[in-house]
C-alpha atoms as a PDB file:
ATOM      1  CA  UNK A   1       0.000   0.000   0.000  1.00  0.00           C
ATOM      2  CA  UNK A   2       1.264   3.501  -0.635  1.00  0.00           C
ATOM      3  CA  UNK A   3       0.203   5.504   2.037  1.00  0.00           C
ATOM      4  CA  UNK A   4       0.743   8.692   0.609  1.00  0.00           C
ATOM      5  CA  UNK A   5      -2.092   8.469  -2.834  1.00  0.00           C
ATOM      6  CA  UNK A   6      -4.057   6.256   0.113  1.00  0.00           C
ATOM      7  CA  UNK A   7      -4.112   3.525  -2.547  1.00  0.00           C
ATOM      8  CA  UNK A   8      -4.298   0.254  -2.333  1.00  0.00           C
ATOM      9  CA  UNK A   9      -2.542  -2.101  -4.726  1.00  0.00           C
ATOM     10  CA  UNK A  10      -4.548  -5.145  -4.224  1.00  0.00           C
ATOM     11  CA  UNK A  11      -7.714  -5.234  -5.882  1.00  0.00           C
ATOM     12  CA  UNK A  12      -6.849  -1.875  -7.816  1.00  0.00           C
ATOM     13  CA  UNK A  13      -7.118  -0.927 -11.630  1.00  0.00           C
ATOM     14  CA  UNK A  14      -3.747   0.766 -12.723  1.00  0.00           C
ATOM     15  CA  UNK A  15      -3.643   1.507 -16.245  1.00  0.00           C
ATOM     16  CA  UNK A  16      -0.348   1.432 -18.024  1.00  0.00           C
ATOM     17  CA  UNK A  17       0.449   3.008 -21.764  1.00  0.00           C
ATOM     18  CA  UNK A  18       3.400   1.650 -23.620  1.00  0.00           C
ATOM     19  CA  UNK A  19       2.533  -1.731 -22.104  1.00  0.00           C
ATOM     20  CA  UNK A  20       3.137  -4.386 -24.965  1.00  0.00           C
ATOM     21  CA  UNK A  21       7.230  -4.268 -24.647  1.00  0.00           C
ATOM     22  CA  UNK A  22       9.996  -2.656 -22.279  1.00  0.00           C
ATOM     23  CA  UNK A  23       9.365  -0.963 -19.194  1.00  0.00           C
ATOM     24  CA  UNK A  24       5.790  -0.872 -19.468  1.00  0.00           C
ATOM     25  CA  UNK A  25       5.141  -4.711 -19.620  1.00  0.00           C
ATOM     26  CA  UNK A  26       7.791  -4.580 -16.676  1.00  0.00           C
ATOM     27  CA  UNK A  27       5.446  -2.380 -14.885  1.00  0.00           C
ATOM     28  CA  UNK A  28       2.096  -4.325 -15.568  1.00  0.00           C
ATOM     29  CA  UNK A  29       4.361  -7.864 -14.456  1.00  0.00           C
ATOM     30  CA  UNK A  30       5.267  -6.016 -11.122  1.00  0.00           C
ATOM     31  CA  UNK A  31       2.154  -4.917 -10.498  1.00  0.00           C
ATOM     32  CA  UNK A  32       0.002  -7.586 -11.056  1.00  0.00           C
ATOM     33  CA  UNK A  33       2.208  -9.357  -8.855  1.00  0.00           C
ATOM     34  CA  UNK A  34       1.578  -6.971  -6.151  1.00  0.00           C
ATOM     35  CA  UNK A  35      -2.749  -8.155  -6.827  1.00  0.00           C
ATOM     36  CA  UNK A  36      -3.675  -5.155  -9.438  1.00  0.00           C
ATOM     37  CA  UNK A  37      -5.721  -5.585 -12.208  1.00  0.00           C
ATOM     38  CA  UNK A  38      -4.191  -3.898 -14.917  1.00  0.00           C
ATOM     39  CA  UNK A  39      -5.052  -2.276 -17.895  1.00  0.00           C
ATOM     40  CA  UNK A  40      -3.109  -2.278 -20.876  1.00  0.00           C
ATOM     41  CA  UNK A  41      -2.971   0.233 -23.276  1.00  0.00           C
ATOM     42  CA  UNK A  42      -0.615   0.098 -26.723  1.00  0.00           C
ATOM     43  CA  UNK A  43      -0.961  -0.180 -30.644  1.00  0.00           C
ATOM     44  CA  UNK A  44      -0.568  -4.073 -30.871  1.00  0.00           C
ATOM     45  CA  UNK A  45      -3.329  -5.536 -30.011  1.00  0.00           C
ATOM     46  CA  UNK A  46      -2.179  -9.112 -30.104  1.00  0.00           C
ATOM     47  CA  UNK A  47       0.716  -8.366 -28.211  1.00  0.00           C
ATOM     48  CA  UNK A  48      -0.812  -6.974 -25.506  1.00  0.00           C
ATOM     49  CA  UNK A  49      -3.534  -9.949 -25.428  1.00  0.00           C
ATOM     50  CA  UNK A  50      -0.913 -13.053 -25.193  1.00  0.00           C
ATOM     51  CA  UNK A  51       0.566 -10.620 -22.267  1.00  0.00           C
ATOM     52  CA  UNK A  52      -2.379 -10.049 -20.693  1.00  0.00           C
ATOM     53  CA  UNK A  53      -3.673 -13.666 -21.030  1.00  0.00           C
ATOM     54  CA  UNK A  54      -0.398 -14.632 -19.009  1.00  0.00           C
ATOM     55  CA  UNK A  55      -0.677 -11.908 -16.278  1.00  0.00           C
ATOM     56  CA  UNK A  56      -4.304 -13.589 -15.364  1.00  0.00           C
ATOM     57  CA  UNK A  57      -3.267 -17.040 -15.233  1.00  0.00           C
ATOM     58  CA  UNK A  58      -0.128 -16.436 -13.134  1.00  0.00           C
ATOM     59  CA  UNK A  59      -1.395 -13.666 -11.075  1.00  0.00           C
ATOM     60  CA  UNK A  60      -5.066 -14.331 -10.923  1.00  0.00           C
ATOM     61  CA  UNK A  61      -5.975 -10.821 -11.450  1.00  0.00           C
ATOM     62  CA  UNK A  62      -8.088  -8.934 -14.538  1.00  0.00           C
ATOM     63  CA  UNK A  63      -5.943  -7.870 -17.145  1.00  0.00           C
ATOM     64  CA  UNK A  64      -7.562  -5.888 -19.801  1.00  0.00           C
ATOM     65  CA  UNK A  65      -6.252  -4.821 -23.370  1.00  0.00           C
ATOM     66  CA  UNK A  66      -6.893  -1.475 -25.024  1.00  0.00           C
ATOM     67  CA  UNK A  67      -5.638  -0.620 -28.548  1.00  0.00           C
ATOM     68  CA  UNK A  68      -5.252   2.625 -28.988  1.00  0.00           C
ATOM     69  CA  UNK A  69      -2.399   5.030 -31.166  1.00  0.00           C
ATOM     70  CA  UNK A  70      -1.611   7.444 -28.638  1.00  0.00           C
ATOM     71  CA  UNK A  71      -0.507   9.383 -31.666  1.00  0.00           C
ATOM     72  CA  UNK A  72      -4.290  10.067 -32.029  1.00  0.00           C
ATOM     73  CA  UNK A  73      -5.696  13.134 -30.383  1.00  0.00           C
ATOM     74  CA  UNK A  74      -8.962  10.697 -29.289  1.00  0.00           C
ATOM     75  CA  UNK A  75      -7.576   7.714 -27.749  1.00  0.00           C
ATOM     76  CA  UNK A  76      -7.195   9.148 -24.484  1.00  0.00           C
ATOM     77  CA  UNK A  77     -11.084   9.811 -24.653  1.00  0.00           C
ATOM     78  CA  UNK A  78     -11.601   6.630 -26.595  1.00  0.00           C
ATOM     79  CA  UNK A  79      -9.766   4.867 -23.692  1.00  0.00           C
ATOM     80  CA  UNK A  80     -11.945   6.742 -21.156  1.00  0.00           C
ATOM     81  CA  UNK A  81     -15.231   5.584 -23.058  1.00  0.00           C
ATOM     82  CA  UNK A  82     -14.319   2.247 -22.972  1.00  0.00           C
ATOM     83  CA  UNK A  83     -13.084   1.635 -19.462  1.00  0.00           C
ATOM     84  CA  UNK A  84     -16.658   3.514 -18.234  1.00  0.00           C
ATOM     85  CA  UNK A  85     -18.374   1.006 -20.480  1.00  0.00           C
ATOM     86  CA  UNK A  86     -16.982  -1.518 -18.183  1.00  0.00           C
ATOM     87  CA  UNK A  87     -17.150   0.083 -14.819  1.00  0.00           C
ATOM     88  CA  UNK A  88     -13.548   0.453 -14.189  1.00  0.00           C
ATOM     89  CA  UNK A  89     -12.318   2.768 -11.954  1.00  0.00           C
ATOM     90  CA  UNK A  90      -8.127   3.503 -12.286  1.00  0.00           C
ATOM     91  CA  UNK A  91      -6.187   3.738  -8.937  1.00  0.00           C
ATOM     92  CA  UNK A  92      -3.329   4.296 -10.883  1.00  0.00           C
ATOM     93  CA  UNK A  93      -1.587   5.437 -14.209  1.00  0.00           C
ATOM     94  CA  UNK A  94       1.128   4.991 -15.661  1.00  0.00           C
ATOM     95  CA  UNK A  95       2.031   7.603 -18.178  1.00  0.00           C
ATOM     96  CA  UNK A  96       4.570   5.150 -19.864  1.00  0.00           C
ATOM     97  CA  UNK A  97       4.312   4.976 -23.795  1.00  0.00           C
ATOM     98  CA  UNK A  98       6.809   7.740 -25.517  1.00  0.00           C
ATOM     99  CA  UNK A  99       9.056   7.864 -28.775  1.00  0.00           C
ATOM    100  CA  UNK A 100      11.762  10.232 -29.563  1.00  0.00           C
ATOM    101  CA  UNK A 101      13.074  11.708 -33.140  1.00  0.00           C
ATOM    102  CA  UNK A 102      16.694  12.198 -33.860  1.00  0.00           C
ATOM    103  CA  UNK A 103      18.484  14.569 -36.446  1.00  0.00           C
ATOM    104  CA  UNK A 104      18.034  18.346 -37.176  1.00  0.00           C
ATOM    105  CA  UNK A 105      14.118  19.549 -36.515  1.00  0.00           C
ATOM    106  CA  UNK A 106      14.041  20.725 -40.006  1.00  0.00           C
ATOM    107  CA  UNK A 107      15.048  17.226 -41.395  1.00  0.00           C
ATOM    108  CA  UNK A 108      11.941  16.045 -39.874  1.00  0.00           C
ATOM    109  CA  UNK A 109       8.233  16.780 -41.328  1.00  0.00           C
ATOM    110  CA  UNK A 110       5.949  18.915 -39.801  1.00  0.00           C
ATOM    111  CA  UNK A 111       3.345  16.400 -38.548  1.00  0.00           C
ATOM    112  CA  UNK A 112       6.203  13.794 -37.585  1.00  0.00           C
ATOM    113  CA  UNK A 113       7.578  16.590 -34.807  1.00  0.00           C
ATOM    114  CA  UNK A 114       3.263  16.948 -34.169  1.00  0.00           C
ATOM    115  CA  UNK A 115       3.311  13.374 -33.508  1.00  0.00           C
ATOM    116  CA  UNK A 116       6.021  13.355 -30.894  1.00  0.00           C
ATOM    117  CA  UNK A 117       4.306  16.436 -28.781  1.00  0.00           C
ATOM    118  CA  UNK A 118       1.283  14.778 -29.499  1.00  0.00           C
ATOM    119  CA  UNK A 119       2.560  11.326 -27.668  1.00  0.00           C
ATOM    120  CA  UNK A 120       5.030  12.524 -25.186  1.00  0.00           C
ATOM    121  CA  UNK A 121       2.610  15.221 -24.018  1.00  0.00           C
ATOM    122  CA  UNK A 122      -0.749  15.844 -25.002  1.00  0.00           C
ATOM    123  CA  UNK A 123      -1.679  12.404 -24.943  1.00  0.00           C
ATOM    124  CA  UNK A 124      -0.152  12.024 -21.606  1.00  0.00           C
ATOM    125  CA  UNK A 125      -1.883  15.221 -20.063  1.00  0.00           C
ATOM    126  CA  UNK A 126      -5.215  14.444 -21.287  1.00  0.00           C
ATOM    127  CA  UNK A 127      -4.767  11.281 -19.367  1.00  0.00           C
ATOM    128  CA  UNK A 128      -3.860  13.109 -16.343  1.00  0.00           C
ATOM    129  CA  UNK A 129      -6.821  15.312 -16.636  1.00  0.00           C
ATOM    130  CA  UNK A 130      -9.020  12.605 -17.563  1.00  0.00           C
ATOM    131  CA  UNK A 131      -8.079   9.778 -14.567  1.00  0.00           C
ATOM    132  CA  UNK A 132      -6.540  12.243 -12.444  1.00  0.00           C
ATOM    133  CA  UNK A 133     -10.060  14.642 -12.134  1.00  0.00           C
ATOM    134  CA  UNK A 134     -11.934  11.151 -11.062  1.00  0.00           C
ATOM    135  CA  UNK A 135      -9.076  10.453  -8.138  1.00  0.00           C
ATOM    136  CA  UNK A 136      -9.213  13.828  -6.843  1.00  0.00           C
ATOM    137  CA  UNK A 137     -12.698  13.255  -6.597  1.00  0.00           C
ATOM    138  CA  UNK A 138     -12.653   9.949  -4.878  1.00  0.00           C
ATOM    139  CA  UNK A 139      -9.672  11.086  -2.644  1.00  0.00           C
ATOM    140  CA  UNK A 140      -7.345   8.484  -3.523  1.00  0.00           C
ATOM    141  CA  UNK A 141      -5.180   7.598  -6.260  1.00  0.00           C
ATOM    142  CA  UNK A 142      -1.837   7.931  -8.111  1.00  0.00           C
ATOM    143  CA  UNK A 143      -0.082   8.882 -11.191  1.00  0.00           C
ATOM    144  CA  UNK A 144       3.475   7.813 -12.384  1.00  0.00           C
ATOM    145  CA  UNK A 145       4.768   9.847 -15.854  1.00  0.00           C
ATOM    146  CA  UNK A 146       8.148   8.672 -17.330  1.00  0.00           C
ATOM    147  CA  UNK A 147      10.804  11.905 -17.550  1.00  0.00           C
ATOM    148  CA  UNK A 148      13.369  10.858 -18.740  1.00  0.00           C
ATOM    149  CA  UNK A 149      17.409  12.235 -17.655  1.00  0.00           C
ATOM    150  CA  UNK A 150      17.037  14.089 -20.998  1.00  0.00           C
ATOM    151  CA  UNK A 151      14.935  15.824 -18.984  1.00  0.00           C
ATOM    152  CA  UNK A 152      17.684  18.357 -17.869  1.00  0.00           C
ATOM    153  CA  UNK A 153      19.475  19.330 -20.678  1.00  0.00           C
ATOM    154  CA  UNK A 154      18.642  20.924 -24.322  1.00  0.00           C
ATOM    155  CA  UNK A 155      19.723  17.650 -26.639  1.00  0.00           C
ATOM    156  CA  UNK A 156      20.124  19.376 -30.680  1.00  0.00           C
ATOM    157  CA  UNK A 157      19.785  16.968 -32.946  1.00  0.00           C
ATOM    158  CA  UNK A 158      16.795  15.357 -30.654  1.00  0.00           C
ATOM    159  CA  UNK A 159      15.743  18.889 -29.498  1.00  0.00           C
ATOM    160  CA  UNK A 160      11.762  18.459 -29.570  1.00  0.00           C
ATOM    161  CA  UNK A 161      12.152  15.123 -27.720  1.00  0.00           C
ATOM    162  CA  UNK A 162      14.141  16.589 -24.449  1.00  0.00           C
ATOM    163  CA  UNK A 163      11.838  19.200 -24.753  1.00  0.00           C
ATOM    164  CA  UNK A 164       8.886  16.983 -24.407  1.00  0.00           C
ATOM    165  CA  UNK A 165      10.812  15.151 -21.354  1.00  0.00           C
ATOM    166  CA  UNK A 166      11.260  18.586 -19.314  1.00  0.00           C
ATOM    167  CA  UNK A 167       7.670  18.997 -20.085  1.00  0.00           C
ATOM    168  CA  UNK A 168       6.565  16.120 -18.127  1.00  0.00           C
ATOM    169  CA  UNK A 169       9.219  16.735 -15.385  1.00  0.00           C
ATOM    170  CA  UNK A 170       7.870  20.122 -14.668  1.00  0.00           C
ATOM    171  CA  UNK A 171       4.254  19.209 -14.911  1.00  0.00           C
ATOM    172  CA  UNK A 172       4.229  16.316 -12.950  1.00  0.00           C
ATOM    173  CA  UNK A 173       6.373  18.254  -9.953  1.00  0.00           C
ATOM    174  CA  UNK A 174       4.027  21.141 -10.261  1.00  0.00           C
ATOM    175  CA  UNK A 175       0.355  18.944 -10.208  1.00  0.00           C
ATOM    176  CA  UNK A 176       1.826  17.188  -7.519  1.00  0.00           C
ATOM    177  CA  UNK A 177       1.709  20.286  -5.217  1.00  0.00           C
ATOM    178  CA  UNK A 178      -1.805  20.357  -6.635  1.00  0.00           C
ATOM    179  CA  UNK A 179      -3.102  17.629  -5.854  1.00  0.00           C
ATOM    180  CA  UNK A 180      -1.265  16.295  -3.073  1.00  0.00           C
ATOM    181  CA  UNK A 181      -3.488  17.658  -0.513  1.00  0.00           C
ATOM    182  CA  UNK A 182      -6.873  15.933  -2.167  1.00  0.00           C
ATOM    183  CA  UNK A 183      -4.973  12.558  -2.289  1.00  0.00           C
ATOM    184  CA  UNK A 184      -3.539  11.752  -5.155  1.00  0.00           C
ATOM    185  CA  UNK A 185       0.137  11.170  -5.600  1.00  0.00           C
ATOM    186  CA  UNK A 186       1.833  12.580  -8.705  1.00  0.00           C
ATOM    187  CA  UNK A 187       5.593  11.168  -9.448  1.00  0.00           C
ATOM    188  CA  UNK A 188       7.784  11.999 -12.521  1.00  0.00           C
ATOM    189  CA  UNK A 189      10.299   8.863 -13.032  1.00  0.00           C
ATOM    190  CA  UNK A 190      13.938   9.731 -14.796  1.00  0.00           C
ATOM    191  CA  UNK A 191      15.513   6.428 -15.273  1.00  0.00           C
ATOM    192  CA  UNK A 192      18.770   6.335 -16.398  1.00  0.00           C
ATOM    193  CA  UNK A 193      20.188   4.318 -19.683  1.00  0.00           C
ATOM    194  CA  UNK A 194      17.898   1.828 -19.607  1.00  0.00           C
ATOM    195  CA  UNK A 195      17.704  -1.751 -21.993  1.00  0.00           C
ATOM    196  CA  UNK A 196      15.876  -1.166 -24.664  1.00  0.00           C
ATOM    197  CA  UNK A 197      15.231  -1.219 -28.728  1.00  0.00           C
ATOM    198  CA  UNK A 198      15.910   2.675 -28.252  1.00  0.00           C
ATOM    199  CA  UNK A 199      19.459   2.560 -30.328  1.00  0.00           C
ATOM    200  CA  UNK A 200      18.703   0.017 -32.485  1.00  0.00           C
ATOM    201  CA  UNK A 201      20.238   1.124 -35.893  1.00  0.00           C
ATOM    202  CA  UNK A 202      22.111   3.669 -34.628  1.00  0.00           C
ATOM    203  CA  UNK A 203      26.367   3.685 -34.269  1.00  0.00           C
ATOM    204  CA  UNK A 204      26.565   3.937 -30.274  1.00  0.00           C
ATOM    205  CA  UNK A 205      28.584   1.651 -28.960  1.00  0.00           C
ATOM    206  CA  UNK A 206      27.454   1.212 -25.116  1.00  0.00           C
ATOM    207  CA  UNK A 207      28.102  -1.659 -23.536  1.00  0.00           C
ATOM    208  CA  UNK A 208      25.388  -4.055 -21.665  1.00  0.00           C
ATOM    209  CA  UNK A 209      27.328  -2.908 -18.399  1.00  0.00           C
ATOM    210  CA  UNK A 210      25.913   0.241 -18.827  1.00  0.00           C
ATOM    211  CA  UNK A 211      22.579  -0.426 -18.747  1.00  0.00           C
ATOM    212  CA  UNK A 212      19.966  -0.830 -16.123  1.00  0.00           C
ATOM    213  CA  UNK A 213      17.312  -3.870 -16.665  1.00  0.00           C
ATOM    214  CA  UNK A 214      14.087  -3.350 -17.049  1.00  0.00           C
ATOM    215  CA  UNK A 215      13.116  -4.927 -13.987  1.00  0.00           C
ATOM    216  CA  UNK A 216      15.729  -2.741 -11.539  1.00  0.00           C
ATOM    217  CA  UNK A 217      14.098   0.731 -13.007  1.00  0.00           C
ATOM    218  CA  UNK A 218      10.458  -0.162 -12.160  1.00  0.00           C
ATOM    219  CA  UNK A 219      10.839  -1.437  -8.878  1.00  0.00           C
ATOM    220  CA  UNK A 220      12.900   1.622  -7.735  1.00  0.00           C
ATOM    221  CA  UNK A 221      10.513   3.811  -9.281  1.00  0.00           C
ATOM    222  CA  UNK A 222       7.602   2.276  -7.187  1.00  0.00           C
ATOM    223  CA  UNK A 223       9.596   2.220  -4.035  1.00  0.00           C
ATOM    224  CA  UNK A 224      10.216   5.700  -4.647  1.00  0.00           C
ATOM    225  CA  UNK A 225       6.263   5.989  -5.665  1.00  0.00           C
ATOM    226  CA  UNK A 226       5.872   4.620  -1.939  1.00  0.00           C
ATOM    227  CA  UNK A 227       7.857   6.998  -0.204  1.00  0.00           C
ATOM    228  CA  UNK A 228       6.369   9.968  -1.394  1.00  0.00           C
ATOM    229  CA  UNK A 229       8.706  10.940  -3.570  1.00  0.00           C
ATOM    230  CA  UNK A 230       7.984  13.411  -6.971  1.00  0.00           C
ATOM    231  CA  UNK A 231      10.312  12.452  -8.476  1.00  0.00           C
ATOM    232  CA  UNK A 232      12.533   9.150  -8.665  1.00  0.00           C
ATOM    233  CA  UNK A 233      15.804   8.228  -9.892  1.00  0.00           C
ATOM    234  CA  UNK A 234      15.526   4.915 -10.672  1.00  0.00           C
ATOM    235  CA  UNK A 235      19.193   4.214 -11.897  1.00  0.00           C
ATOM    236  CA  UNK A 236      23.138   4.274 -10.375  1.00  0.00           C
ATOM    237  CA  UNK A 237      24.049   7.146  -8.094  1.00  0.00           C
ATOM    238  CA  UNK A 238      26.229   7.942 -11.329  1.00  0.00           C
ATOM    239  CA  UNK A 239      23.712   8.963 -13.206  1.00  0.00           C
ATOM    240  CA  UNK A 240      21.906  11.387 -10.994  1.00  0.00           C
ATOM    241  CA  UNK A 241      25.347  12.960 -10.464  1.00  0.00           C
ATOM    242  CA  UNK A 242      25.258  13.820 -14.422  1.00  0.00           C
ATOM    243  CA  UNK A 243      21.712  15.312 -14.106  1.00  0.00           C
ATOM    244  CA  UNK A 244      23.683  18.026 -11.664  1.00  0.00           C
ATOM    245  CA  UNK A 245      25.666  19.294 -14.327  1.00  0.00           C
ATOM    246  CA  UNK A 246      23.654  21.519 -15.825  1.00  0.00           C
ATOM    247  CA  UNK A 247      22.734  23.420 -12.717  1.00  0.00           C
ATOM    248  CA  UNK A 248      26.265  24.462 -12.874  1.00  0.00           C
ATOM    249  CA  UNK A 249      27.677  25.012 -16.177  1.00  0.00           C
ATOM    250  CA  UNK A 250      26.923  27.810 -18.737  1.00  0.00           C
ATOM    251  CA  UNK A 251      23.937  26.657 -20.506  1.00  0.00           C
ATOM    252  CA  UNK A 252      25.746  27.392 -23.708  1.00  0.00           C
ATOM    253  CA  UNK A 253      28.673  25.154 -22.819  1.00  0.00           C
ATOM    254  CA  UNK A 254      26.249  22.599 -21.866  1.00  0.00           C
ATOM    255  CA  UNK A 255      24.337  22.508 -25.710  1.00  0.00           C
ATOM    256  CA  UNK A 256      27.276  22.787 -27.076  1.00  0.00           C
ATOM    257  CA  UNK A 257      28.833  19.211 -25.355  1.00  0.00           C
ATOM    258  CA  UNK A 258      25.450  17.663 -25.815  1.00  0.00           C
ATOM    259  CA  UNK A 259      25.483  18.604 -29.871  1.00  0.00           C
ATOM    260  CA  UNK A 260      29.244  16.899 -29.964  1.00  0.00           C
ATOM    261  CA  UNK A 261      28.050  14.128 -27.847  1.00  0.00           C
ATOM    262  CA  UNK A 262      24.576  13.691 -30.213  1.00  0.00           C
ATOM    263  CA  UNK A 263      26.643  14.160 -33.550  1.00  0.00           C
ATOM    264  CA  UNK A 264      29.358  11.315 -32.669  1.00  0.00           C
ATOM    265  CA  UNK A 265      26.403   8.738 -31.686  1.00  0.00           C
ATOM    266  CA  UNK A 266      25.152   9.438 -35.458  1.00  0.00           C
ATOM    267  CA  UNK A 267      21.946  10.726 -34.511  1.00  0.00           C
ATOM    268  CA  UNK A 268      22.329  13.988 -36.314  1.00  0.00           C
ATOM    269  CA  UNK A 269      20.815  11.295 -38.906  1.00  0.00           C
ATOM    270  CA  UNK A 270      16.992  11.308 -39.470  1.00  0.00           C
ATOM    271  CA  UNK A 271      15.303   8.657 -37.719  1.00  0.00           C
ATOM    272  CA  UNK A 272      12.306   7.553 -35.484  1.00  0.00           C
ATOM    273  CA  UNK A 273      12.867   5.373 -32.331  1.00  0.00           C
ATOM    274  CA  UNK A 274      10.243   4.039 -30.757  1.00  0.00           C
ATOM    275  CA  UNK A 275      10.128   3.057 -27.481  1.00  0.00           C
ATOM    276  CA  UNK A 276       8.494   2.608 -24.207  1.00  0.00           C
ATOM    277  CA  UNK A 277      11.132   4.953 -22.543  1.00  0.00           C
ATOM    278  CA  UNK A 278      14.164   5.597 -24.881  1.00  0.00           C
ATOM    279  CA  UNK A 279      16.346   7.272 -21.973  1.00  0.00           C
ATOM    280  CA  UNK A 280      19.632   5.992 -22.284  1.00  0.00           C
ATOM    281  CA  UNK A 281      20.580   8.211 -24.623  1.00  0.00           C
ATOM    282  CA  UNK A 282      20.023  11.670 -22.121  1.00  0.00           C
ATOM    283  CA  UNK A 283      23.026   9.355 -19.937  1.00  0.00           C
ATOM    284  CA  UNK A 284      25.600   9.666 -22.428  1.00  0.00           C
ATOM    285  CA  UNK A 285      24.985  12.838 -23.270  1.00  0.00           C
ATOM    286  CA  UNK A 286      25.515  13.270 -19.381  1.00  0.00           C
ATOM    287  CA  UNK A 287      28.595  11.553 -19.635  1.00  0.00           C
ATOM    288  CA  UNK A 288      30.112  13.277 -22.055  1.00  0.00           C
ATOM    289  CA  UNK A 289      29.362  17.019 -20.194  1.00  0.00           C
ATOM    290  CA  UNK A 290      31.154  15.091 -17.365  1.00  0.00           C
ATOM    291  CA  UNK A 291      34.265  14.188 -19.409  1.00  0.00           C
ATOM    292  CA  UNK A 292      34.308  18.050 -20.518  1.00  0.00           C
ATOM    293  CA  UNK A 293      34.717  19.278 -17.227  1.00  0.00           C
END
């Protein structure tokens, strides 16, 4: 039980975006383990349907799929219609699903840098508003949105993505003064470089020792969750050191590194990566600002 969004896990609905691969079927595993009935919410249908089909028979809890293209400026209303057409309340969301474009914003088309706001925030606040309005209202509840450690720092040649990620860092710390009082807890999570399909195709060359599992990020972002906390970092103690840097350094020094950094990882190069949380790449941007100072 987290005692400070008074919610119980047992019994619960938590909803979870993103949920068909990567952290997001991490975090409906965990918590179905924990006795929630989850709700998951991606573009594949049939993935999400073998996955939920397992969660029920190993956890004995309700597992419900919802296709929806968060890319769409409906689903989040479209998922709202069809959970009330089942009577399902959610205790808790998780504000998981995200993707991130790489290369110059004018390599990209209009409606592809839409798509990307679109995901990484609209989609995600109208969910807030949506489930969040209903908790406040039943004093109880909880909402988890996935920063990322691109979070705080430009990143050029992936500018509208960190953009999008301080967006949800400095919404979710700023609702959870809100809301805190009528019982709802509101986290931001900024895992560090994480294992994912995030770099596949690209020329960076980290090694599997740098990367957290899956697993490790979403069970220290729901102790955090537990403790109150708005905002976790999920990842090594070296990795929150890196998020300091730019609290201290000229901002301009600080682009500057992260374009050098950016450019030698190739991703100056046009390209979509999709992801449940592609965040490894805002810790080796980090990395290199340390090596500059």
């Amino acid at each position: 039980m987290s005692k400070f969004s008074h919610l119980t896990y047992r019994g619960s609905y938590a909803l979870v975006t993103g949920a068909s691969k990567g952290i997001g079927k991490v975090f409906a595993e965990v918590l179905a383990s924990r006795g929630m009935n989850v709700v998951l919410v991606a573009r594949s249908k049939e993935l999400l349907s073998a996955h939920a089909h397992s969660l029920s028979e190993k956890y004995g809890i309700r597992a419900v799929t919802i296709g929806a293209d968060l890319a769409s400026p409906r689903a989040p209303f479209d998922i709202r219609t069809e959970l009330a057409s089942q009577n399902i309340e959610i205790d808790l969301l998780i504000n998981n699903a995200g993707f991130g474009l790489s290369g110059s914003f004018l390599s990209h088309d209009l409606k592809q840098e839409e798509e990307q706001i679109q995901v990484n925030v609209q989609a995600l606040t109208a969910l807030t508003h949506i489930f969040g309005s209903s908790m406040a209202a039943r004093g109880r509840g909880g909402i988890i949105n996935l920063a990322s450690n691109s979070s705080f720092q430009p990143l050029p040649y992936m500018a509208g993505y960190a953009a999008t990620k301080a967006f949800v860092l400095y919404f979710s710390e700023a609702i959870q003064h809100e809301l805190a009082a009528k019982g709802v807890h509101v986290m931001a999570s900024c895992p560090g470089p994480t294992a994912t399909s995030f770099f596949d195709g690209t020329s960076t060359n980290m090694s599997s020792r740098d990367f957290d599992s899956s697993l490790s990020v979403v069970e220290k972002t729901l102790e955090s969750f537990d403790r109150g906390k708005s905002v976790a970092y999920p990842g090594r103690a070296s990795v929150r050191v890196a998020t300091w840097l730019s609290r201290f350094l000229p901002r301009s020094l600080v682009v500057r590194i992260a374009a050098l950094a950016t450019g030698k990882m190739g991703l100056h190069n046009p390209r979509r990566h999709i992801s449940d949380h592609p965040s490894d790449l805002a810790t080796r941007i980090a990395k290199r600002i340390a090596e500059a100072v």
